[in-house]
PDB file of N, CA and C in Angstrom:
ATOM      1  N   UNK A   1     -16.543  -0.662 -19.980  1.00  0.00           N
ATOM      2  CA  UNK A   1     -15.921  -1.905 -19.664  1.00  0.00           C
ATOM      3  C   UNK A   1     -14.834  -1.762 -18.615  1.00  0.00           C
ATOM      4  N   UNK A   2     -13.826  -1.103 -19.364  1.00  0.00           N
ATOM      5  CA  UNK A   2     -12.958  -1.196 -18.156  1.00  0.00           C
ATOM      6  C   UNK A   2     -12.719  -0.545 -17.042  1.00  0.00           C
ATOM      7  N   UNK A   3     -13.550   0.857 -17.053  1.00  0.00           N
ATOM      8  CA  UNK A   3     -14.081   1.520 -15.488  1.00  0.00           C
ATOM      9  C   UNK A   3     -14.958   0.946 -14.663  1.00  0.00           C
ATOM     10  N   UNK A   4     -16.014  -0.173 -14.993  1.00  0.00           N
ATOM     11  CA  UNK A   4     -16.925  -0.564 -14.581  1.00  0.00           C
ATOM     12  C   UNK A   4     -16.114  -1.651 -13.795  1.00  0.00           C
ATOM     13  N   UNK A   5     -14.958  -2.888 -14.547  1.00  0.00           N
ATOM     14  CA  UNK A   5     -14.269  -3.875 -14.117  1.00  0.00           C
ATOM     15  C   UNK A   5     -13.480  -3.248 -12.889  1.00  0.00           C
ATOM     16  N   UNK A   6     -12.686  -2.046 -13.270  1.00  0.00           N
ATOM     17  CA  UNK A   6     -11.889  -1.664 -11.884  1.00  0.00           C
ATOM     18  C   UNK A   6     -12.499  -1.134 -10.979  1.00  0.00           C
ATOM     19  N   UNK A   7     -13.454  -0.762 -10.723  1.00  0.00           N
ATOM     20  CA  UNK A   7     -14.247  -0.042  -9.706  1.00  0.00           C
ATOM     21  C   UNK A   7     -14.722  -1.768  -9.194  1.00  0.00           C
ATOM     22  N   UNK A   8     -14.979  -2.665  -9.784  1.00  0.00           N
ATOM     23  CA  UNK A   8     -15.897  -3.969  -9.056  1.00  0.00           C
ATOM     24  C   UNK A   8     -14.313  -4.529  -8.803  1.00  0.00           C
ATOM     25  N   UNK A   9     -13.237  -4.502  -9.143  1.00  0.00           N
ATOM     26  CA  UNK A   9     -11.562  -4.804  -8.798  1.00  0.00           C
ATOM     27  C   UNK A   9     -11.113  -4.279  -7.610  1.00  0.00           C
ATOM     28  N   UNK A  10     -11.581  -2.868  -7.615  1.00  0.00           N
ATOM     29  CA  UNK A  10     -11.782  -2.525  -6.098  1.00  0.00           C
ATOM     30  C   UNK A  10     -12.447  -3.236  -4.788  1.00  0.00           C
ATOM     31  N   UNK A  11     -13.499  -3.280  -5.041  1.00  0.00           N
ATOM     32  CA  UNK A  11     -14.324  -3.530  -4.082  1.00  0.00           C
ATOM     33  C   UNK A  11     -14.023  -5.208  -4.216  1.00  0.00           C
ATOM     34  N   UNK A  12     -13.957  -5.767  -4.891  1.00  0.00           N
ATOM     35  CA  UNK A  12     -12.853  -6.588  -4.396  1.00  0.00           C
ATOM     36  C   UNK A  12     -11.870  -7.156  -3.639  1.00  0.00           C
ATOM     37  N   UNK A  13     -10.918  -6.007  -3.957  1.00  0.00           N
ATOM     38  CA  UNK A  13      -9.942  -5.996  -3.054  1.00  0.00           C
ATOM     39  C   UNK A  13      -9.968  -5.492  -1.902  1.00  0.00           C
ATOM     40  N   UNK A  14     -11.208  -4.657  -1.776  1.00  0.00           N
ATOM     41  CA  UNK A  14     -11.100  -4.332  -0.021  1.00  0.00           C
ATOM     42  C   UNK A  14     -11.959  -5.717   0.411  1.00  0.00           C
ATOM     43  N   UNK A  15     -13.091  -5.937   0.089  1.00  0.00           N
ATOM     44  CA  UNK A  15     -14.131  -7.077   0.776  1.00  0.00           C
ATOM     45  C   UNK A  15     -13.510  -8.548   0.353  1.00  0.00           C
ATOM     46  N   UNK A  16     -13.103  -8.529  -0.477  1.00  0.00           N
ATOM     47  CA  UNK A  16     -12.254 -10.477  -0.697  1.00  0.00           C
ATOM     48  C   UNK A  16     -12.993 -10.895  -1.521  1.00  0.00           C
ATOM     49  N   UNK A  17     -12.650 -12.287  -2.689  1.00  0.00           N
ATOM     50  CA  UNK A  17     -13.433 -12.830  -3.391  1.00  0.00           C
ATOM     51  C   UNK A  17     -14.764 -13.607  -2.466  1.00  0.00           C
ATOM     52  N   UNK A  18     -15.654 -13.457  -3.183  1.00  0.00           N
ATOM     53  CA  UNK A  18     -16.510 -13.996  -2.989  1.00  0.00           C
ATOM     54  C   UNK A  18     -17.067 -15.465  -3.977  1.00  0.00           C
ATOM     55  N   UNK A  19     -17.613 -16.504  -3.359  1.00  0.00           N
ATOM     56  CA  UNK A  19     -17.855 -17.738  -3.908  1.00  0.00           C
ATOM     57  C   UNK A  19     -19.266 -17.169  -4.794  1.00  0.00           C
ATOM     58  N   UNK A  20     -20.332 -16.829  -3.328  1.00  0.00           N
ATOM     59  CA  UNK A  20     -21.935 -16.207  -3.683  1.00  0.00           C
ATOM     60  C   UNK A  20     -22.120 -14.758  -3.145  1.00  0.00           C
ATOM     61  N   UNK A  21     -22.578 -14.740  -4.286  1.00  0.00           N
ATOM     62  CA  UNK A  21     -23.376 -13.127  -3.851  1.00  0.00           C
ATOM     63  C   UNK A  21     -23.040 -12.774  -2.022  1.00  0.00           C
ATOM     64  N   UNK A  22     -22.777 -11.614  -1.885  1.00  0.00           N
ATOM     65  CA  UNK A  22     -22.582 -11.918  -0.712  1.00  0.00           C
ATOM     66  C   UNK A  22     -22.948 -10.624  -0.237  1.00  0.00           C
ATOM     67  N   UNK A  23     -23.495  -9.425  -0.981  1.00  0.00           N
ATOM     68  CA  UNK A  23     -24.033  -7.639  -1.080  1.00  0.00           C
ATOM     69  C   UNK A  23     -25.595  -8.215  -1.348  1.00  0.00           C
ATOM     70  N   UNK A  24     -26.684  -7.243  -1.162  1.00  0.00           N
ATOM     71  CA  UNK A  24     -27.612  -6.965  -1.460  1.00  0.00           C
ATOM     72  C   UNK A  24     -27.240  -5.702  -2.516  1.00  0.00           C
ATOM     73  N   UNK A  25     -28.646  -5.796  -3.611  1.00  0.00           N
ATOM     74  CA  UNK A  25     -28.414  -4.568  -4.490  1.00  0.00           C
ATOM     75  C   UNK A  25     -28.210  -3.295  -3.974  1.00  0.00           C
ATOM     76  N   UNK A  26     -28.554  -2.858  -2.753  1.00  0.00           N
ATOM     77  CA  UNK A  26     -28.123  -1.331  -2.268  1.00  0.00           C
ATOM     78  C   UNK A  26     -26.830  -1.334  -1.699  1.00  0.00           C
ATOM     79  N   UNK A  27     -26.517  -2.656  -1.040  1.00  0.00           N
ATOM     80  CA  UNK A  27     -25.195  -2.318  -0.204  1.00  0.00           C
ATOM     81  C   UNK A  27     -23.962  -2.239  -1.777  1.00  0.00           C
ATOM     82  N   UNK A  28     -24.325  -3.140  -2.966  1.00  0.00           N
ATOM     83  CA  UNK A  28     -23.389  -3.070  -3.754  1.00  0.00           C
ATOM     84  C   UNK A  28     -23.267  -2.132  -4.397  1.00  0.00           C
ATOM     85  N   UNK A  29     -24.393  -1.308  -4.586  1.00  0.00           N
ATOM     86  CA  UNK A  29     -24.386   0.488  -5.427  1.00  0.00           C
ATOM     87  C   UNK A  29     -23.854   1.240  -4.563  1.00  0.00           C
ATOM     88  N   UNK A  30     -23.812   0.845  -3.395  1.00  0.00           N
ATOM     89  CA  UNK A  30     -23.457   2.155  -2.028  1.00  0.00           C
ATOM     90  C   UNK A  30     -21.897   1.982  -2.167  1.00  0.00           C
ATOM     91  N   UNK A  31     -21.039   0.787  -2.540  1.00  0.00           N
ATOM     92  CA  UNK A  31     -19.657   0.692  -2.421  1.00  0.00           C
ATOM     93  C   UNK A  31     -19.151   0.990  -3.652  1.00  0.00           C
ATOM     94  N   UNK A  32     -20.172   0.737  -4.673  1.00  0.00           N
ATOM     95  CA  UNK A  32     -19.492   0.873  -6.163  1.00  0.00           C
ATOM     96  C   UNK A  32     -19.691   2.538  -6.352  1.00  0.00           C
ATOM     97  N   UNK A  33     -20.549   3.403  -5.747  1.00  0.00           N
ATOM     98  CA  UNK A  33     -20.392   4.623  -5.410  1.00  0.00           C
ATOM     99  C   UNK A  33     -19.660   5.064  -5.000  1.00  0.00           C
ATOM    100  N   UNK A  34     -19.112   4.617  -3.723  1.00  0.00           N
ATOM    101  CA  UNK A  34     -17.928   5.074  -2.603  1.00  0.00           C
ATOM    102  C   UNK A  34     -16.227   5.217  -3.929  1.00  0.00           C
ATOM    103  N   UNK A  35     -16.693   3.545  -4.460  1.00  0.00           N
ATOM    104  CA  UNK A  35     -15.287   3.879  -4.919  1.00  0.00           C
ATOM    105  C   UNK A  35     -15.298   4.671  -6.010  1.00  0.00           C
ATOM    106  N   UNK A  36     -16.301   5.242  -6.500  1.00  0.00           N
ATOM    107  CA  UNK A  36     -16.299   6.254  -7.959  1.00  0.00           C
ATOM    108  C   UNK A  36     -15.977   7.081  -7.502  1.00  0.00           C
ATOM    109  N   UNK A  37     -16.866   7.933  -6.303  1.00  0.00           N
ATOM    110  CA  UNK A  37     -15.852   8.816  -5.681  1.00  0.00           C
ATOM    111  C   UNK A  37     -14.602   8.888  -5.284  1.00  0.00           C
ATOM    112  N   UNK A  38     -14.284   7.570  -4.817  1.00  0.00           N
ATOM    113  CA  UNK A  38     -12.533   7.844  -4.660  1.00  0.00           C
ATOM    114  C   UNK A  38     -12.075   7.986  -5.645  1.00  0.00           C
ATOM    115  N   UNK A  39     -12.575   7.728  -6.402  1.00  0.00           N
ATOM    116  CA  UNK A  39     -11.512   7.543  -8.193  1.00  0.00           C
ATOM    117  C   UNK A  39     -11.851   9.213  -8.649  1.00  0.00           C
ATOM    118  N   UNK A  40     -12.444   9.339  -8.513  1.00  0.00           N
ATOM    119  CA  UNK A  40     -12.701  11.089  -8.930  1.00  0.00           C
ATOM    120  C   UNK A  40     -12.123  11.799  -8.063  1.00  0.00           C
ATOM    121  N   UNK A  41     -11.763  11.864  -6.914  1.00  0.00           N
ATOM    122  CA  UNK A  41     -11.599  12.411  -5.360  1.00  0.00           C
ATOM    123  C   UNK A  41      -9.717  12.418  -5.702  1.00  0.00           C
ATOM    124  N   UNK A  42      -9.230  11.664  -6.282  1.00  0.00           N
ATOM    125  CA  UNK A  42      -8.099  11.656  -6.774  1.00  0.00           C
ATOM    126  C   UNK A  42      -7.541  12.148  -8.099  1.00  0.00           C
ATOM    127  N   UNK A  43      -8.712  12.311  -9.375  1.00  0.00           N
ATOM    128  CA  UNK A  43      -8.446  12.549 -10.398  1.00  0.00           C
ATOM    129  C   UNK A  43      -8.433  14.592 -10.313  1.00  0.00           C
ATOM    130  N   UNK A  44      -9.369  14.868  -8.877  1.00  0.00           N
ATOM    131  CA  UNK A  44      -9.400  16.615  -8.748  1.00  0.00           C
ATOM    132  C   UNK A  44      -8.158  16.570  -8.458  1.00  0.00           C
ATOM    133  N   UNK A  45      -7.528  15.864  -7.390  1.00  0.00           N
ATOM    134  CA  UNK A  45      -6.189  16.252  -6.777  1.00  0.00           C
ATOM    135  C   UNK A  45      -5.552  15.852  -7.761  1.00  0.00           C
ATOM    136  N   UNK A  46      -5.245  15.165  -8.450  1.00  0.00           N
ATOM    137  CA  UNK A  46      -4.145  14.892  -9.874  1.00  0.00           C
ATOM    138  C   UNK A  46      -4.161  16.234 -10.995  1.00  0.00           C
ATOM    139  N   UNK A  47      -5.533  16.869 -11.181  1.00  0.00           N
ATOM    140  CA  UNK A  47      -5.617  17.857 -11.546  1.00  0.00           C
ATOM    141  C   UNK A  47      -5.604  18.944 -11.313  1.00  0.00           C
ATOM    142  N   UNK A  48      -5.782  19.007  -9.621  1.00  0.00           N
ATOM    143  CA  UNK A  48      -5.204  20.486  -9.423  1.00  0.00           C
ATOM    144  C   UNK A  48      -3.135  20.603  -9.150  1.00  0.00           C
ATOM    145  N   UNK A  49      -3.129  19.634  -9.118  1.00  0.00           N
ATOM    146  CA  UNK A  49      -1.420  19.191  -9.264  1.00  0.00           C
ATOM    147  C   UNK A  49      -1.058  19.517 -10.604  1.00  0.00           C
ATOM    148  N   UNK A  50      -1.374  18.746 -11.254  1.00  0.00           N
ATOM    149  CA  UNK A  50      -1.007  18.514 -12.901  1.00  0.00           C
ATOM    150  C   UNK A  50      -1.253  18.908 -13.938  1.00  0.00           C
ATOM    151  N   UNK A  51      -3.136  19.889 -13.134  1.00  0.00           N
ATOM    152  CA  UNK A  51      -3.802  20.607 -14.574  1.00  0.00           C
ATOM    153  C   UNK A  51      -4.411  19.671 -15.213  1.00  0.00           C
ATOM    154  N   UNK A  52      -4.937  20.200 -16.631  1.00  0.00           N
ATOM    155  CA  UNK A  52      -5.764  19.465 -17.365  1.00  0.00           C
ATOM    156  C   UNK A  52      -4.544  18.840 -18.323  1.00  0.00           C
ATOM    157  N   UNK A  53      -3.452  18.439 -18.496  1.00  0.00           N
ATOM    158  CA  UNK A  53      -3.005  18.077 -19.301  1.00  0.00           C
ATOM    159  C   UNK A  53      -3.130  17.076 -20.154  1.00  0.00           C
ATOM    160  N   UNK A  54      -4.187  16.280 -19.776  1.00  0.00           N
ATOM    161  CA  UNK A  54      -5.071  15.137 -20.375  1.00  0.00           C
ATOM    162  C   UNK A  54      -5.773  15.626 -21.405  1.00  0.00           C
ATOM    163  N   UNK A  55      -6.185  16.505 -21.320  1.00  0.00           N
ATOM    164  CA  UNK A  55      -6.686  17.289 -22.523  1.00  0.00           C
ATOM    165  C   UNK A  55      -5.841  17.487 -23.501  1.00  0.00           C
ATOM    166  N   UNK A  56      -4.874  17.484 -23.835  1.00  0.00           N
ATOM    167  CA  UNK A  56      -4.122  17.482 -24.961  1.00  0.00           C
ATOM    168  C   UNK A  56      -3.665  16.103 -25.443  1.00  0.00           C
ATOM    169  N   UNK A  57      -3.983  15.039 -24.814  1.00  0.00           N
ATOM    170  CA  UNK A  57      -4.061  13.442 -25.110  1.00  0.00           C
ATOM    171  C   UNK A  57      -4.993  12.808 -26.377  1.00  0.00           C
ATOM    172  N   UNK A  58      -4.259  12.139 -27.121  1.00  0.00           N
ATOM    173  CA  UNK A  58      -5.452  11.199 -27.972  1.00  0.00           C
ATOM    174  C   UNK A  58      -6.049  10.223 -27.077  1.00  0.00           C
ATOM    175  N   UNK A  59      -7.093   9.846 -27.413  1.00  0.00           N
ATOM    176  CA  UNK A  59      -7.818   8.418 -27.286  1.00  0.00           C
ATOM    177  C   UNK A  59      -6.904   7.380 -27.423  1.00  0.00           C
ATOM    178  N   UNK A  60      -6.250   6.730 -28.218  1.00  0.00           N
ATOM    179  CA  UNK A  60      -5.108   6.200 -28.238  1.00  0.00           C
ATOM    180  C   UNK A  60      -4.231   6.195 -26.785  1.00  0.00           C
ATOM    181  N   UNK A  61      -3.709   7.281 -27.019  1.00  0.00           N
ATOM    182  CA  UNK A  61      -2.871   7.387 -25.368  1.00  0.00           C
ATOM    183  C   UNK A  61      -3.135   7.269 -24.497  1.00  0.00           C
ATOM    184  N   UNK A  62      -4.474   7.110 -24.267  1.00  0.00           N
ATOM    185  CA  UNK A  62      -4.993   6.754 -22.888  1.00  0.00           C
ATOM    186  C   UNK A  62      -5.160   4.807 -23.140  1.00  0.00           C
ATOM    187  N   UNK A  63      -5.596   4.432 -24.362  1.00  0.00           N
ATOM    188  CA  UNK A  63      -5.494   3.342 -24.908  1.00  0.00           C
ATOM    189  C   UNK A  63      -4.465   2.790 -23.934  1.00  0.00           C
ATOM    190  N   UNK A  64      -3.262   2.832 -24.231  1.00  0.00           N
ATOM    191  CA  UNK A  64      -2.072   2.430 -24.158  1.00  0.00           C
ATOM    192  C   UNK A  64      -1.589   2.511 -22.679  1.00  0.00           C
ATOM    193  N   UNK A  65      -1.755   3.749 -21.822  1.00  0.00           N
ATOM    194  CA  UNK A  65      -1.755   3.656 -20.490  1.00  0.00           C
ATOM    195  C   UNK A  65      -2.598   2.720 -19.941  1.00  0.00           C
ATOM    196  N   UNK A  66      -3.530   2.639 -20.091  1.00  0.00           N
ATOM    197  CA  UNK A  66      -4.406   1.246 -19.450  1.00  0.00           C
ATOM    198  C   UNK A  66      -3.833  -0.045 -19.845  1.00  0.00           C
ATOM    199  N   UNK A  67      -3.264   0.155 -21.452  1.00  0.00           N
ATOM    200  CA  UNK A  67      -2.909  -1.323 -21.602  1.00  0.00           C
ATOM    201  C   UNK A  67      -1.445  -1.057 -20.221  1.00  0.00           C
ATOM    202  N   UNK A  68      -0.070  -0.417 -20.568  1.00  0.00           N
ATOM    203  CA  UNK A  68       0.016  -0.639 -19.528  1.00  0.00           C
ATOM    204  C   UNK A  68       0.011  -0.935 -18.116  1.00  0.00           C
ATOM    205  N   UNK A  69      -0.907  -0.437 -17.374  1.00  0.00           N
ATOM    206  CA  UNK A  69      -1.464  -0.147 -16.043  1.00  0.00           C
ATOM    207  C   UNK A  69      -2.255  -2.205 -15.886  1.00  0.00           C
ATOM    208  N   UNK A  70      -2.298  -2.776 -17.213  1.00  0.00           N
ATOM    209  CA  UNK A  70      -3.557  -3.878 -17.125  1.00  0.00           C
ATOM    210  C   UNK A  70      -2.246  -4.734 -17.124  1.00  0.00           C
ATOM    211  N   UNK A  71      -1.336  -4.887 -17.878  1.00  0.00           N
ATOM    212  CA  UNK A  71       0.431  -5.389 -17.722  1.00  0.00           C
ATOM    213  C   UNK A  71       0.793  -5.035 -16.340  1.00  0.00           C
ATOM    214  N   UNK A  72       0.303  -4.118 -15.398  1.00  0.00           N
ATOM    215  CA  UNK A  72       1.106  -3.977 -14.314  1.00  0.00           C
ATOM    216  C   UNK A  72       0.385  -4.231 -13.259  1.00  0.00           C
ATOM    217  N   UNK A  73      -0.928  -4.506 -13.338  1.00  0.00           N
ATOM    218  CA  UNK A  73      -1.487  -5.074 -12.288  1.00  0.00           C
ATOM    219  C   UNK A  73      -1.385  -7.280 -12.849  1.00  0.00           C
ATOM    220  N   UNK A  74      -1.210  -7.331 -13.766  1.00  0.00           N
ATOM    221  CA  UNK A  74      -0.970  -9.122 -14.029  1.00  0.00           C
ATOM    222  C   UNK A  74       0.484  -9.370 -13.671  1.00  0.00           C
ATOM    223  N   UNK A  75       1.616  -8.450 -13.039  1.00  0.00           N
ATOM    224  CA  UNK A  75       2.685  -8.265 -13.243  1.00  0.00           C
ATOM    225  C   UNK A  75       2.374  -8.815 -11.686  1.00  0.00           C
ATOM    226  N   UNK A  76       1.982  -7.518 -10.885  1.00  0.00           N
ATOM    227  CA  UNK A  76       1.849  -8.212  -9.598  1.00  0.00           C
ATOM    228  C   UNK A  76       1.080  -8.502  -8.710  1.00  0.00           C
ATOM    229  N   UNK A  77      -0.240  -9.370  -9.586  1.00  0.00           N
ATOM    230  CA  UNK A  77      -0.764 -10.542  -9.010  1.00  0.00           C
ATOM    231  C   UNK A  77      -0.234 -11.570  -9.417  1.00  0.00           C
ATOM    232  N   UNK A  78       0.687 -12.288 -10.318  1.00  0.00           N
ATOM    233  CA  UNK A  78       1.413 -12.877 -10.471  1.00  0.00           C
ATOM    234  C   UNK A  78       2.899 -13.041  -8.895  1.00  0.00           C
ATOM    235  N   UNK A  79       3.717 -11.924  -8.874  1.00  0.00           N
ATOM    236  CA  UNK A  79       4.190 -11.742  -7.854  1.00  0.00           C
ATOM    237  C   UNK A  79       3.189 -12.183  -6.300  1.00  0.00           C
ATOM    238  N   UNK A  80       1.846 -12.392  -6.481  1.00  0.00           N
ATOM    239  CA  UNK A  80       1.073 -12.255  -5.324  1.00  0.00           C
ATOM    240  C   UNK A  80       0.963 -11.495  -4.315  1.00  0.00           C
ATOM    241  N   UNK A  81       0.871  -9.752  -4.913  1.00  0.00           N
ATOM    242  CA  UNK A  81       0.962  -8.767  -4.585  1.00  0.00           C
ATOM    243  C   UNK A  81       1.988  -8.184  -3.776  1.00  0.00           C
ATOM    244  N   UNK A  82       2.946  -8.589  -4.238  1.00  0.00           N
ATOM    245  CA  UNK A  82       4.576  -7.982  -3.874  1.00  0.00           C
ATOM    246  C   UNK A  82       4.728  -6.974  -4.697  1.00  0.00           C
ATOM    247  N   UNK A  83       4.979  -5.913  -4.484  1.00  0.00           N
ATOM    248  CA  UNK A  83       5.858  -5.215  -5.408  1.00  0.00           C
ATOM    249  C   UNK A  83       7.583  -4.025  -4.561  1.00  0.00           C
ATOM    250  N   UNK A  84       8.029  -3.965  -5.278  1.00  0.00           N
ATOM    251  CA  UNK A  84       9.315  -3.470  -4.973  1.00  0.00           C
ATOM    252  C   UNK A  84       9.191  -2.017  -4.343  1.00  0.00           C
ATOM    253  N   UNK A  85       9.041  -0.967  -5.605  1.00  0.00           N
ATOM    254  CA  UNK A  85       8.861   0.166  -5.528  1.00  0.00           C
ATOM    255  C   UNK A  85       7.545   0.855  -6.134  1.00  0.00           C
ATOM    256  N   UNK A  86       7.256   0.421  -6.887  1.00  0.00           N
ATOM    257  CA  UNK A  86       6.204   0.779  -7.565  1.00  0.00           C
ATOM    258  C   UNK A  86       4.744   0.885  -6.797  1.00  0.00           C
ATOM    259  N   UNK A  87       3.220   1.671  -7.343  1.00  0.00           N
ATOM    260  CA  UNK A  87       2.119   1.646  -6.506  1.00  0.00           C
ATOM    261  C   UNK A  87       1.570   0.103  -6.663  1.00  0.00           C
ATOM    262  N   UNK A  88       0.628  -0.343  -5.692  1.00  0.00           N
ATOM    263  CA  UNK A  88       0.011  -1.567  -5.831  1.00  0.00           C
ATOM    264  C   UNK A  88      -1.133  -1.461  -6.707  1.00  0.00           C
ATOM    265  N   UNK A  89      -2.251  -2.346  -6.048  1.00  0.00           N
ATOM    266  CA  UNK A  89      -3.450  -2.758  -7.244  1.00  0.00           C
ATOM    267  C   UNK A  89      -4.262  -1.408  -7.360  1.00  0.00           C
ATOM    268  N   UNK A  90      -4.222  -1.133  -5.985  1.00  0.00           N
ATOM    269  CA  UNK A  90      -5.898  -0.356  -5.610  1.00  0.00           C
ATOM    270  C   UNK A  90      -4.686   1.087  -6.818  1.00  0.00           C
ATOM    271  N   UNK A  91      -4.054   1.603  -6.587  1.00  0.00           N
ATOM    272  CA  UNK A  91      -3.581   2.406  -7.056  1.00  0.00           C
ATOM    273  C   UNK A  91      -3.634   2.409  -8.709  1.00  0.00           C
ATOM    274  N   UNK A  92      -3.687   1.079  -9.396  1.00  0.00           N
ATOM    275  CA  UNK A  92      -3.407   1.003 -10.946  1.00  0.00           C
ATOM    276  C   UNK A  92      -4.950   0.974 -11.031  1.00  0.00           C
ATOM    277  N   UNK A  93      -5.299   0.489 -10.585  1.00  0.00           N
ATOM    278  CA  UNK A  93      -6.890   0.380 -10.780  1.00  0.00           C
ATOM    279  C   UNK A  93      -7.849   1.828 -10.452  1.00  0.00           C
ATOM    280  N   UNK A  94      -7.651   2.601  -9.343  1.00  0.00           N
ATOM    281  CA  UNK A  94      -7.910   3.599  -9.383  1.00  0.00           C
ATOM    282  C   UNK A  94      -7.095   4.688 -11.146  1.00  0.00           C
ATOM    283  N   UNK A  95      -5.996   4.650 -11.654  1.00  0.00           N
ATOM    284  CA  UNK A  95      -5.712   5.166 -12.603  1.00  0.00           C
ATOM    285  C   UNK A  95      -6.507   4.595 -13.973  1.00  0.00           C
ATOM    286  N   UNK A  96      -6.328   3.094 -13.916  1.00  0.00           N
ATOM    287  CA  UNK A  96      -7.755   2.686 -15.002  1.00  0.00           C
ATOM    288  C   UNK A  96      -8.619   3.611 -14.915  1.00  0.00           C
ATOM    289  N   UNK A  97      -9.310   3.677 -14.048  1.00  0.00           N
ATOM    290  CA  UNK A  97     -10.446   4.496 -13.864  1.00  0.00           C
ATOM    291  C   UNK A  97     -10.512   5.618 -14.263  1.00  0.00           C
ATOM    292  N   UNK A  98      -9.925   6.852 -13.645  1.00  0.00           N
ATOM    293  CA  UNK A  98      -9.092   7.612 -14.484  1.00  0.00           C
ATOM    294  C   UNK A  98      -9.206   7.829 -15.881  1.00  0.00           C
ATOM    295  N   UNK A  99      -7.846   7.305 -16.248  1.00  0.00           N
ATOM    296  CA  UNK A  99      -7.850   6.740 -17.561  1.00  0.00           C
ATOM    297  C   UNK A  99      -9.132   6.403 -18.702  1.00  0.00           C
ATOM    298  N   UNK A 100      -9.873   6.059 -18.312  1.00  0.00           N
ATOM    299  CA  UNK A 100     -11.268   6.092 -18.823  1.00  0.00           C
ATOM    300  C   UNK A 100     -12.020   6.800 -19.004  1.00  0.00           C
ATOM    301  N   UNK A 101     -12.250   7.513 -17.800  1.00  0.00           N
ATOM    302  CA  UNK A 101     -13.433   8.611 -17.783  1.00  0.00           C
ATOM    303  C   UNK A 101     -12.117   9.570 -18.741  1.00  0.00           C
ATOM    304  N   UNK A 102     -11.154  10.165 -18.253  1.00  0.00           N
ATOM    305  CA  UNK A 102     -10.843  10.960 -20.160  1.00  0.00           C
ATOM    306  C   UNK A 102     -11.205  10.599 -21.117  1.00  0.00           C
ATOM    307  N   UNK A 103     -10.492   8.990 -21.738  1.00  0.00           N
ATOM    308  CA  UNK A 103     -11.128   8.819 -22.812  1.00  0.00           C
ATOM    309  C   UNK A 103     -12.806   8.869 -23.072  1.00  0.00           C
ATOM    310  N   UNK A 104     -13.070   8.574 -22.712  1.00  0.00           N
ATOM    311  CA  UNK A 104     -14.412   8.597 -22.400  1.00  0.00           C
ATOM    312  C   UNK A 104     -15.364  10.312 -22.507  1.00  0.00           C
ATOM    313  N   UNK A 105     -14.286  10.841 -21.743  1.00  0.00           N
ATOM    314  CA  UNK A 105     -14.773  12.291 -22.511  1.00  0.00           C
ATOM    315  C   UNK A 105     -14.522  13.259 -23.219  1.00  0.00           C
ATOM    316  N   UNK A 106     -12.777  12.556 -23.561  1.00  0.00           N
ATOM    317  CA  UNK A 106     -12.403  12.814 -24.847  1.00  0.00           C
ATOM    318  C   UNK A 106     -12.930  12.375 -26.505  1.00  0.00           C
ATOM    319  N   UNK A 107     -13.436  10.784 -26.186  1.00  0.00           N
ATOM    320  CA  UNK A 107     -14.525  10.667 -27.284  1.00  0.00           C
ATOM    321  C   UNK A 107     -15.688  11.442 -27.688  1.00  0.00           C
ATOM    322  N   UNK A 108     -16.218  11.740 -26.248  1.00  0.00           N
ATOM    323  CA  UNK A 108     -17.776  12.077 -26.565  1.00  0.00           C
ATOM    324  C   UNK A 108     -17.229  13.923 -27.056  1.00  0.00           C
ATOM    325  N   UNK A 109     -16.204  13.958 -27.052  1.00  0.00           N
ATOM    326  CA  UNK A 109     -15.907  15.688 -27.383  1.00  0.00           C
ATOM    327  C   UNK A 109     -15.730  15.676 -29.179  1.00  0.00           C
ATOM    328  N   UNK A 110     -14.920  14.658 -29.453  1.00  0.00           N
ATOM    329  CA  UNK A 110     -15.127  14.731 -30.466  1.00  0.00           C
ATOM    330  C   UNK A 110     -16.078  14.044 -31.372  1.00  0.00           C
ATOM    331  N   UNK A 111     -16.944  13.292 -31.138  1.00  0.00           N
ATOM    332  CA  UNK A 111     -18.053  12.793 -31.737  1.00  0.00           C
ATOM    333  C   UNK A 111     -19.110  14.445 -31.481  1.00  0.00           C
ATOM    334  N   UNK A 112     -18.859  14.992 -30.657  1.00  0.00           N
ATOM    335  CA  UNK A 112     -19.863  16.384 -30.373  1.00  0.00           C
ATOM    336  C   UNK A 112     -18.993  17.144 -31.828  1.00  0.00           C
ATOM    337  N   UNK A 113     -18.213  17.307 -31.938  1.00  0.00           N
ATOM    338  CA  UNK A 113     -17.563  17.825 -32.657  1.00  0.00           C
ATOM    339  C   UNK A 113     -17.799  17.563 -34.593  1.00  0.00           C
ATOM    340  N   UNK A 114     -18.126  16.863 -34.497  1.00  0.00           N
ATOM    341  CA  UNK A 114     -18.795  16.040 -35.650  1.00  0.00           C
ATOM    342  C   UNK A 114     -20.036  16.116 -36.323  1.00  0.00           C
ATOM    343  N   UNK A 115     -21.067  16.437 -35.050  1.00  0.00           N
ATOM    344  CA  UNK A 115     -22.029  16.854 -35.462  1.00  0.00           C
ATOM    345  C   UNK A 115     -22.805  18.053 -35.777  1.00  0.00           C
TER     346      UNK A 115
END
């Protein structure tokens, strides 16, 4: 759900709302690709910075960063994309993303774990 929403939040925000369809099915897999890679393309560099320290995270905690990150992108589209100091959309939305694919394979580690 919510990697799938920010990756189409992306592409979004670079191409503009659209009224109608406005991609063919290849051009829209080719961008919703592009931006998975960016979202991964950032999560190596966050990790060769930061390490795996996500790995020592609950499911929960990643919970909760998204809920934040989902508070801070309604924070400033509300503002109408002003913000002070802080990163903008493409930036919280790229961390959703993020944010997901851990949980995401922090679940499936411990459901492996289970069986």
């Amino acid at each position: 759900g919510i990697l799938n929403y920010s990756i189409m939040a992306l592409i979004q925000l670079e191409k503009g709302v659209a009224e109608q369809p406005d991609m063919d099915w290849k051009q829209a897999s080719t961008t919703y690709l592009e931006k998975a890679e960016e979202a991964k393309a950032l999560m190596l560099r966050k990790n060769h910075d930061y390490g795996e320290a996500w790995r020592d995270m609950r499911v929960s905690s990643f919970t909760d960063l998204i809920l934040q990150k989902l508070l801070r992108v309604k924070q400033i589209e509300d503002n109408h994309g002003k913000t002070l100091v802080s990163e903008g959309l493409e930036a919280n939305y790229l961390d959703m993303i993020n944010y997901s694919v851990f949980a995401l394979i922090k679940f499936m580690e411990t459901q492996e774990s289970k069986a």
